[in-house]
N, C-alpha and C. Protein backbone atom coordinates (compact mmCIF):
# COMPACT_ATOMS: atom_id res chain seq x y z
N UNK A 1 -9.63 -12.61 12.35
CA UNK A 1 -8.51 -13.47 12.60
C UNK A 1 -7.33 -12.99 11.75
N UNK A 2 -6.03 -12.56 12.46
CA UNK A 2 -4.95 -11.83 11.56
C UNK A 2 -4.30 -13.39 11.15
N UNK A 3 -3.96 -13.58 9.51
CA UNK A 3 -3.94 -14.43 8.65
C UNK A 3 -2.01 -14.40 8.32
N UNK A 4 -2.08 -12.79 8.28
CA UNK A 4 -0.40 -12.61 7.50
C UNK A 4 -0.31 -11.38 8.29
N UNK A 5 1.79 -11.08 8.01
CA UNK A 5 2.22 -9.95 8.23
C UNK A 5 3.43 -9.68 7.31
N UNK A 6 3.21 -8.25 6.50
CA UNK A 6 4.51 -8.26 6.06
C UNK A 6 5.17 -7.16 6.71
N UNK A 7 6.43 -7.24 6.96
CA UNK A 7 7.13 -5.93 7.42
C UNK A 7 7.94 -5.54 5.98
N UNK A 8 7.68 -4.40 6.05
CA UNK A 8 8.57 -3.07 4.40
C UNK A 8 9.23 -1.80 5.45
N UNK A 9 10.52 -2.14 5.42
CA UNK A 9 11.59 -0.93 6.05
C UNK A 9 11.00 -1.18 7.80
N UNK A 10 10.58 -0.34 8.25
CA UNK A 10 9.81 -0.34 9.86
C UNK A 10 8.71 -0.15 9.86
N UNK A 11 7.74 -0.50 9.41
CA UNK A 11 6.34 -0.80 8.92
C UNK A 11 6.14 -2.36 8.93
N UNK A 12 5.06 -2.07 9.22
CA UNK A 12 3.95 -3.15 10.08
C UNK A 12 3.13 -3.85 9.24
N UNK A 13 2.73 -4.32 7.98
CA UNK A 13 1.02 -4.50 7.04
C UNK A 13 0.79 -5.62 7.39
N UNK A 14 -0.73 -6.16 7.94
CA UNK A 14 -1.00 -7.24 8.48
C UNK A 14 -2.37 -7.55 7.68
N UNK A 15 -2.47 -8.75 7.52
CA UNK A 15 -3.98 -8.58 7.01
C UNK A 15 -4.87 -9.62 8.00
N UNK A 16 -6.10 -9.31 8.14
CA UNK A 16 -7.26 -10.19 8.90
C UNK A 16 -8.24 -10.30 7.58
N UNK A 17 -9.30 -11.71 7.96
CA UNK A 17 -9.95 -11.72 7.40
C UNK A 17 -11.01 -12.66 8.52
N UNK A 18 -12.19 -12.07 8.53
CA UNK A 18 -13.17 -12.32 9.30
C UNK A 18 -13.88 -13.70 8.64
N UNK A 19 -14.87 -14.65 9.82
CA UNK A 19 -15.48 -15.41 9.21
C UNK A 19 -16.63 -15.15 8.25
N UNK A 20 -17.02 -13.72 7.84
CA UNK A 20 -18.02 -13.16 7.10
C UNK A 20 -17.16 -12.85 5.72
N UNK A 21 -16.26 -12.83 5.72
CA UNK A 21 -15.40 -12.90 4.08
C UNK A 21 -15.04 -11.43 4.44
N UNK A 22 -15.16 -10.45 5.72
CA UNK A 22 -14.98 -8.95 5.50
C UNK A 22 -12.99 -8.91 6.14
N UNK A 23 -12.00 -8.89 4.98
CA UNK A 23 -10.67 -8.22 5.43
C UNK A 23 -10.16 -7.08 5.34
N UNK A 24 -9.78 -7.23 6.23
CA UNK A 24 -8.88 -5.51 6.96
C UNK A 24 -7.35 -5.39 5.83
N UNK A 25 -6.90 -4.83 6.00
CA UNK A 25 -5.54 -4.36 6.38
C UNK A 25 -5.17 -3.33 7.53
N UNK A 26 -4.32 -3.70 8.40
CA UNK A 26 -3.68 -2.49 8.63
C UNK A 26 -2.50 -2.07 8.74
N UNK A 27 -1.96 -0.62 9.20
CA UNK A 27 -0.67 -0.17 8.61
C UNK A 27 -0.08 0.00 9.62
N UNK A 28 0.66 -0.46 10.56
CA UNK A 28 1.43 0.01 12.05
C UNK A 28 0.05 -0.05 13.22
N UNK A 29 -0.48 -1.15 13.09
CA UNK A 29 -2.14 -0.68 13.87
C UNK A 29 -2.95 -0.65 13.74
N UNK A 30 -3.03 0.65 12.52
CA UNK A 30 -3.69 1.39 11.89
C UNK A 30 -4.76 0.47 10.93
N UNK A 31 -6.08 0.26 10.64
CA UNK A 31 -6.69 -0.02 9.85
C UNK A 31 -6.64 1.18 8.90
N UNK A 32 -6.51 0.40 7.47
CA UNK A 32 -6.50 1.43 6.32
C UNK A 32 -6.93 1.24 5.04
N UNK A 33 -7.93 -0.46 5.29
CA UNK A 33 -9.17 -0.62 4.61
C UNK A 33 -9.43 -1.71 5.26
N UNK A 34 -10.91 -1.97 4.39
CA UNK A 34 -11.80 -2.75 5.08
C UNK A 34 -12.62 -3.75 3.98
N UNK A 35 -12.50 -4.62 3.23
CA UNK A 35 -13.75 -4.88 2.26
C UNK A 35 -14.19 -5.94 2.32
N UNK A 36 -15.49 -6.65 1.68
CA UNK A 36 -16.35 -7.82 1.62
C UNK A 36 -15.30 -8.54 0.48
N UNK A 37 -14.76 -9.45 0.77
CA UNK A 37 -14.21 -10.55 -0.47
C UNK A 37 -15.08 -11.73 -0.44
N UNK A 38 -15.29 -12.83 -1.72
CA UNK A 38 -15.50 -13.84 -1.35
C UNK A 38 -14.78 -14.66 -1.97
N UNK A 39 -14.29 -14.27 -2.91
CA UNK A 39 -12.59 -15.22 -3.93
C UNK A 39 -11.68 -14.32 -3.78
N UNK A 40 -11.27 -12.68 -3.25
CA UNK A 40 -10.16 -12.10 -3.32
C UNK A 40 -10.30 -10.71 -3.77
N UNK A 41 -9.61 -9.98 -2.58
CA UNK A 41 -9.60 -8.26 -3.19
C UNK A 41 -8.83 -7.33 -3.40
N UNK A 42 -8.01 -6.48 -3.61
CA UNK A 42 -7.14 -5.71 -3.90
C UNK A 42 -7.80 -4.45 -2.95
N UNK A 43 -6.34 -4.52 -2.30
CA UNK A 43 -6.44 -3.49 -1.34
C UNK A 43 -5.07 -2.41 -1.32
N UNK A 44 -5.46 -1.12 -1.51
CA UNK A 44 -4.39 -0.04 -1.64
C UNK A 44 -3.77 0.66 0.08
N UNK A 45 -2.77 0.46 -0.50
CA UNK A 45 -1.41 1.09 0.79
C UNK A 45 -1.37 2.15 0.52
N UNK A 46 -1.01 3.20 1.49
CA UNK A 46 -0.13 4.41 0.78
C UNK A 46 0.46 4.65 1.90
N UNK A 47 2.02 4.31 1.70
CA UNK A 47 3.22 3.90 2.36
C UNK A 47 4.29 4.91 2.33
N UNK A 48 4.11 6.48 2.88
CA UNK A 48 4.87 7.76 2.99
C UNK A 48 4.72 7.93 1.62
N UNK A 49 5.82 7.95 0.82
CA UNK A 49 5.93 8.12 -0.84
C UNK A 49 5.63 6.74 -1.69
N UNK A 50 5.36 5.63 -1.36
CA UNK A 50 5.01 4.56 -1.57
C UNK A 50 3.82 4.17 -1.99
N UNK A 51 3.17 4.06 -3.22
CA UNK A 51 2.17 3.13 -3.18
C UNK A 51 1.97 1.82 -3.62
N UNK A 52 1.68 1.06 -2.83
CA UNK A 52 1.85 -0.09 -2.45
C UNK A 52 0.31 -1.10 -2.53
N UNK A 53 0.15 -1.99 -3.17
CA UNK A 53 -1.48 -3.09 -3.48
C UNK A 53 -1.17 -4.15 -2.64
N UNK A 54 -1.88 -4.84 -1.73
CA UNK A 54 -2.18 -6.11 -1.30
C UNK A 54 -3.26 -6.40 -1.98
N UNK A 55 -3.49 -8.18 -2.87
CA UNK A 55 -4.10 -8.67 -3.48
C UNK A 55 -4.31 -9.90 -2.89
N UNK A 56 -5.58 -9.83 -2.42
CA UNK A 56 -5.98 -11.69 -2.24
C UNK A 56 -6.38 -12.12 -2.73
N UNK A 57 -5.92 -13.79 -3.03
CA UNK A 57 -6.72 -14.48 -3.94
C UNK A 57 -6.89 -15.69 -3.48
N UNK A 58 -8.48 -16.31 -3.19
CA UNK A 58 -8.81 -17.02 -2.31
C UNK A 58 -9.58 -18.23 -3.61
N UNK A 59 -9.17 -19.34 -3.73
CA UNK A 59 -9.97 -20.42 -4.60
C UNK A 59 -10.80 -21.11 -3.56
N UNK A 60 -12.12 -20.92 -3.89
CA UNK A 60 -13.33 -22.08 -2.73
C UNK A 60 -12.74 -23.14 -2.62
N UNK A 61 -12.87 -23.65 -3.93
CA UNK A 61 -12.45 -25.32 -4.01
C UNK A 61 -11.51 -25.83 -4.08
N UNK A 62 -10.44 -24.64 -4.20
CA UNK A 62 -8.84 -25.23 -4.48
C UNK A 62 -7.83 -25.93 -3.09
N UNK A 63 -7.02 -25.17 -3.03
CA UNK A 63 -6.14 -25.59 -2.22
C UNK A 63 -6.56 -24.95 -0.44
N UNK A 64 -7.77 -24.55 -0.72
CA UNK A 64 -8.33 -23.85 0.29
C UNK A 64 -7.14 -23.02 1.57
N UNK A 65 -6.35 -21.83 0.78
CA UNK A 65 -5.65 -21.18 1.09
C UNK A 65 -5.20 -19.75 0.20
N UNK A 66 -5.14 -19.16 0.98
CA UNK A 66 -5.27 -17.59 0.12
C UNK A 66 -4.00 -17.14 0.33
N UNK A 67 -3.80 -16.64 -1.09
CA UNK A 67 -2.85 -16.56 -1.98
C UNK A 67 -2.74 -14.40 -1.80
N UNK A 68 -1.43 -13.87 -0.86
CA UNK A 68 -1.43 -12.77 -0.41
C UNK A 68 -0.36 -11.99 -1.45
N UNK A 69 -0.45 -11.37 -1.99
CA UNK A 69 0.69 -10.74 -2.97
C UNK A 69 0.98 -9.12 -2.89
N UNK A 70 2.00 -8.74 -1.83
CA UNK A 70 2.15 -7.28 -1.74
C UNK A 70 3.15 -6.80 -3.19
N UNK A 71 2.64 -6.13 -3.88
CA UNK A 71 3.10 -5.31 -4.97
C UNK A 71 3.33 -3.47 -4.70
N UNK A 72 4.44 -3.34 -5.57
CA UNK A 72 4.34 -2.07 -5.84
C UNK A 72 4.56 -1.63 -7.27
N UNK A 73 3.59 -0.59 -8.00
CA UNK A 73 3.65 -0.34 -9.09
C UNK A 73 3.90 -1.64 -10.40
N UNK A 74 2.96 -2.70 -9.71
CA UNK A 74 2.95 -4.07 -10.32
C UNK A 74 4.05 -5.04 -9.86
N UNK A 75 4.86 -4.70 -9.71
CA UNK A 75 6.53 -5.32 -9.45
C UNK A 75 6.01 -6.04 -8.10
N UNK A 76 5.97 -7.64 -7.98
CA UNK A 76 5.56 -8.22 -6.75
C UNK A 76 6.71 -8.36 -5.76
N UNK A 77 6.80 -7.58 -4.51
CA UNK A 77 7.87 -7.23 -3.38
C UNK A 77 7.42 -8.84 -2.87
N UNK A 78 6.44 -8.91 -2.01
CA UNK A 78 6.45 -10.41 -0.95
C UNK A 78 5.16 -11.29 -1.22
N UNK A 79 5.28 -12.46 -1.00
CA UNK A 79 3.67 -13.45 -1.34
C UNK A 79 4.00 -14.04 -0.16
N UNK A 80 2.59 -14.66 -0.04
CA UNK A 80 2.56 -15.74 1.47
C UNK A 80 1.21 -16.45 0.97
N UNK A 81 1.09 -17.57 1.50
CA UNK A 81 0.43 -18.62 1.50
C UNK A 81 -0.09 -18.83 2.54
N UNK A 82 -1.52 -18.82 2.92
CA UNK A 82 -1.83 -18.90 4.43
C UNK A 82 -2.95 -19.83 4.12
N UNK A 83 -3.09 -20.70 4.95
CA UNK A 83 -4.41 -21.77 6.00
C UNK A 83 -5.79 -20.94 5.51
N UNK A 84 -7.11 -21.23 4.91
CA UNK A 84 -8.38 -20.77 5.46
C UNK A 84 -8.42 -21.54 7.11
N UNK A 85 -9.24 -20.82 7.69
CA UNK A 85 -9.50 -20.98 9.01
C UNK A 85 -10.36 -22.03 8.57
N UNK A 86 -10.83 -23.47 9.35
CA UNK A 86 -11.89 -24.06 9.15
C UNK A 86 -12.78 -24.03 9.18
N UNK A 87 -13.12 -22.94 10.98
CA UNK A 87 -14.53 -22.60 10.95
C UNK A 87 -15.09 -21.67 10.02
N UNK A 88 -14.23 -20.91 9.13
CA UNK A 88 -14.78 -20.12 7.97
C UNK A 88 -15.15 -21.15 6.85
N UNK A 89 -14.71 -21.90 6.25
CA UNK A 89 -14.84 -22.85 5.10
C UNK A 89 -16.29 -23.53 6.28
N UNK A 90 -16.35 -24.31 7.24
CA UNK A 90 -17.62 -24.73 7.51
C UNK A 90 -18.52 -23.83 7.37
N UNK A 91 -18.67 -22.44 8.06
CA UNK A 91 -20.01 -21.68 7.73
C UNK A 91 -20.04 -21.14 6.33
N UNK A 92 -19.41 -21.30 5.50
CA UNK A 92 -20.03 -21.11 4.04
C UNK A 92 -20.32 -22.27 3.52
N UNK A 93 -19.95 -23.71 4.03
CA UNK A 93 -20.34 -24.87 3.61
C UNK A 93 -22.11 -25.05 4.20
N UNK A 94 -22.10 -24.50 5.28
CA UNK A 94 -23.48 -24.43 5.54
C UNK A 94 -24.89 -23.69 5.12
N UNK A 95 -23.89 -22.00 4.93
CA UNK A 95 -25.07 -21.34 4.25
C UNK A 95 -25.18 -21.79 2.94
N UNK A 96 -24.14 -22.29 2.24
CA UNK A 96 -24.16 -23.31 0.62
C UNK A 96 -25.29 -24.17 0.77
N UNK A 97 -25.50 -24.82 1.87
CA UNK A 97 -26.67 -25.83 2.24
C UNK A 97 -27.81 -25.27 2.42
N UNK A 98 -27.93 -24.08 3.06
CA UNK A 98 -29.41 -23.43 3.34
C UNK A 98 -29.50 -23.02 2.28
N UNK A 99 -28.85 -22.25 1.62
CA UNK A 99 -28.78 -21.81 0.46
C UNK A 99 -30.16 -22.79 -0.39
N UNK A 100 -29.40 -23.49 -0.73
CA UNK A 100 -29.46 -24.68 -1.71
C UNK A 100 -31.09 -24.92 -1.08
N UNK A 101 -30.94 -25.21 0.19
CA UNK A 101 -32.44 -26.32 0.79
C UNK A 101 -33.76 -25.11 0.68
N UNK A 102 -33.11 -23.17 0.73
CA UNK A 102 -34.45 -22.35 0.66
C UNK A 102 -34.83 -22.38 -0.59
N UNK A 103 -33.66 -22.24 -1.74
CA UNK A 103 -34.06 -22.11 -3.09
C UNK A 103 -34.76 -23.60 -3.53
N UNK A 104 -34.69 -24.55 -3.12
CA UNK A 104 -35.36 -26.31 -3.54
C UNK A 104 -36.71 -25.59 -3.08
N UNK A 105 -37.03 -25.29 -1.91
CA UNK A 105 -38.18 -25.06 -1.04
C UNK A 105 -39.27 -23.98 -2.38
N UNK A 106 -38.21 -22.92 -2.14
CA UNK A 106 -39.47 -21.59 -3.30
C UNK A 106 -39.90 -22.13 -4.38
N UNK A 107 -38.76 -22.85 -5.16
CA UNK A 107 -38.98 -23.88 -6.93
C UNK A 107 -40.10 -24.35 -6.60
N UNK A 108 -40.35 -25.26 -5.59
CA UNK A 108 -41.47 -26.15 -5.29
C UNK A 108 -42.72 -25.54 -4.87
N UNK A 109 -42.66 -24.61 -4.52
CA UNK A 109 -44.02 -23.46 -3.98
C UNK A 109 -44.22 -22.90 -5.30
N UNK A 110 -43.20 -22.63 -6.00
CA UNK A 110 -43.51 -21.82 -7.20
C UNK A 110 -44.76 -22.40 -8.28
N UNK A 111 -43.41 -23.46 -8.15
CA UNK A 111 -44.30 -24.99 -9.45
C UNK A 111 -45.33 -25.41 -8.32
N UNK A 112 -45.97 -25.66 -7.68
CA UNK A 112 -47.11 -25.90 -7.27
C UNK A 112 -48.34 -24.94 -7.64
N UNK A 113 -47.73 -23.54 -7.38
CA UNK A 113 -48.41 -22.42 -7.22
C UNK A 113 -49.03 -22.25 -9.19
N UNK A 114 -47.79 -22.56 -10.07
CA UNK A 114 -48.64 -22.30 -11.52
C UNK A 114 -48.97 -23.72 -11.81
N UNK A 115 -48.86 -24.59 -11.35
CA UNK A 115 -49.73 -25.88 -11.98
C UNK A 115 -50.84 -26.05 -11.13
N UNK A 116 -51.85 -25.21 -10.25
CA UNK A 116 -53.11 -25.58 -9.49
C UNK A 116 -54.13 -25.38 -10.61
């Protein structure tokens, strides 16, 4: 799901971020990374003579919106503020639940298993 876009001179940088926590960037189109986040990742541009960082920073519990910061050579050029998608915040609210209900499940097999 594409989240943001910044345009720099006639250039394109867009970012997606999938319901699996995996975001893109790409550059005019172009994908020109790819990584697993689950609070936020730093992702490198290289923009003709330009190098250029997109940084996300995603709080679970906060304002449940990720925090986009295009920099160059530290100096922050543009930020944006974007929406989590809902159906992303529900399926990690759920595997949080399976999560939670397999690990209750093993504790209890465990502790059964050394107190026989």
């Amino acid at each position: 799901m594409k989240y943001a876009e910044f345009n720099i001179d006639s250039n394109k940088i867009e970012f997606w971020n999938s319901t699996f926590g995996i975001e893109s960037v790409l550059l005019n189109g172009e994908r020109i990374s790819k990584k697993f986040s689950f609070s936020g990742i730093t992702h490198e541009i290289k923009l003709h003579a330009r190098n250029l960082v997109l940084e996300s920073k995603y709080k679970q519990f906060d304002k449940k919106e990720i925090k986009l910061e295009l920099k160059e050579n530290g100096v922050l050029l543009k930020e944006q503020f974007v929406k989590t998608d809902k159906k992303q915040r529900y399926f990690w609210f759920l595997i949080g639940i399976g999560l939670g209900i397999t690990i209750y499940k093993l504790l209890n097999l465990l502790l059964e298993y050394l107190y026989q």
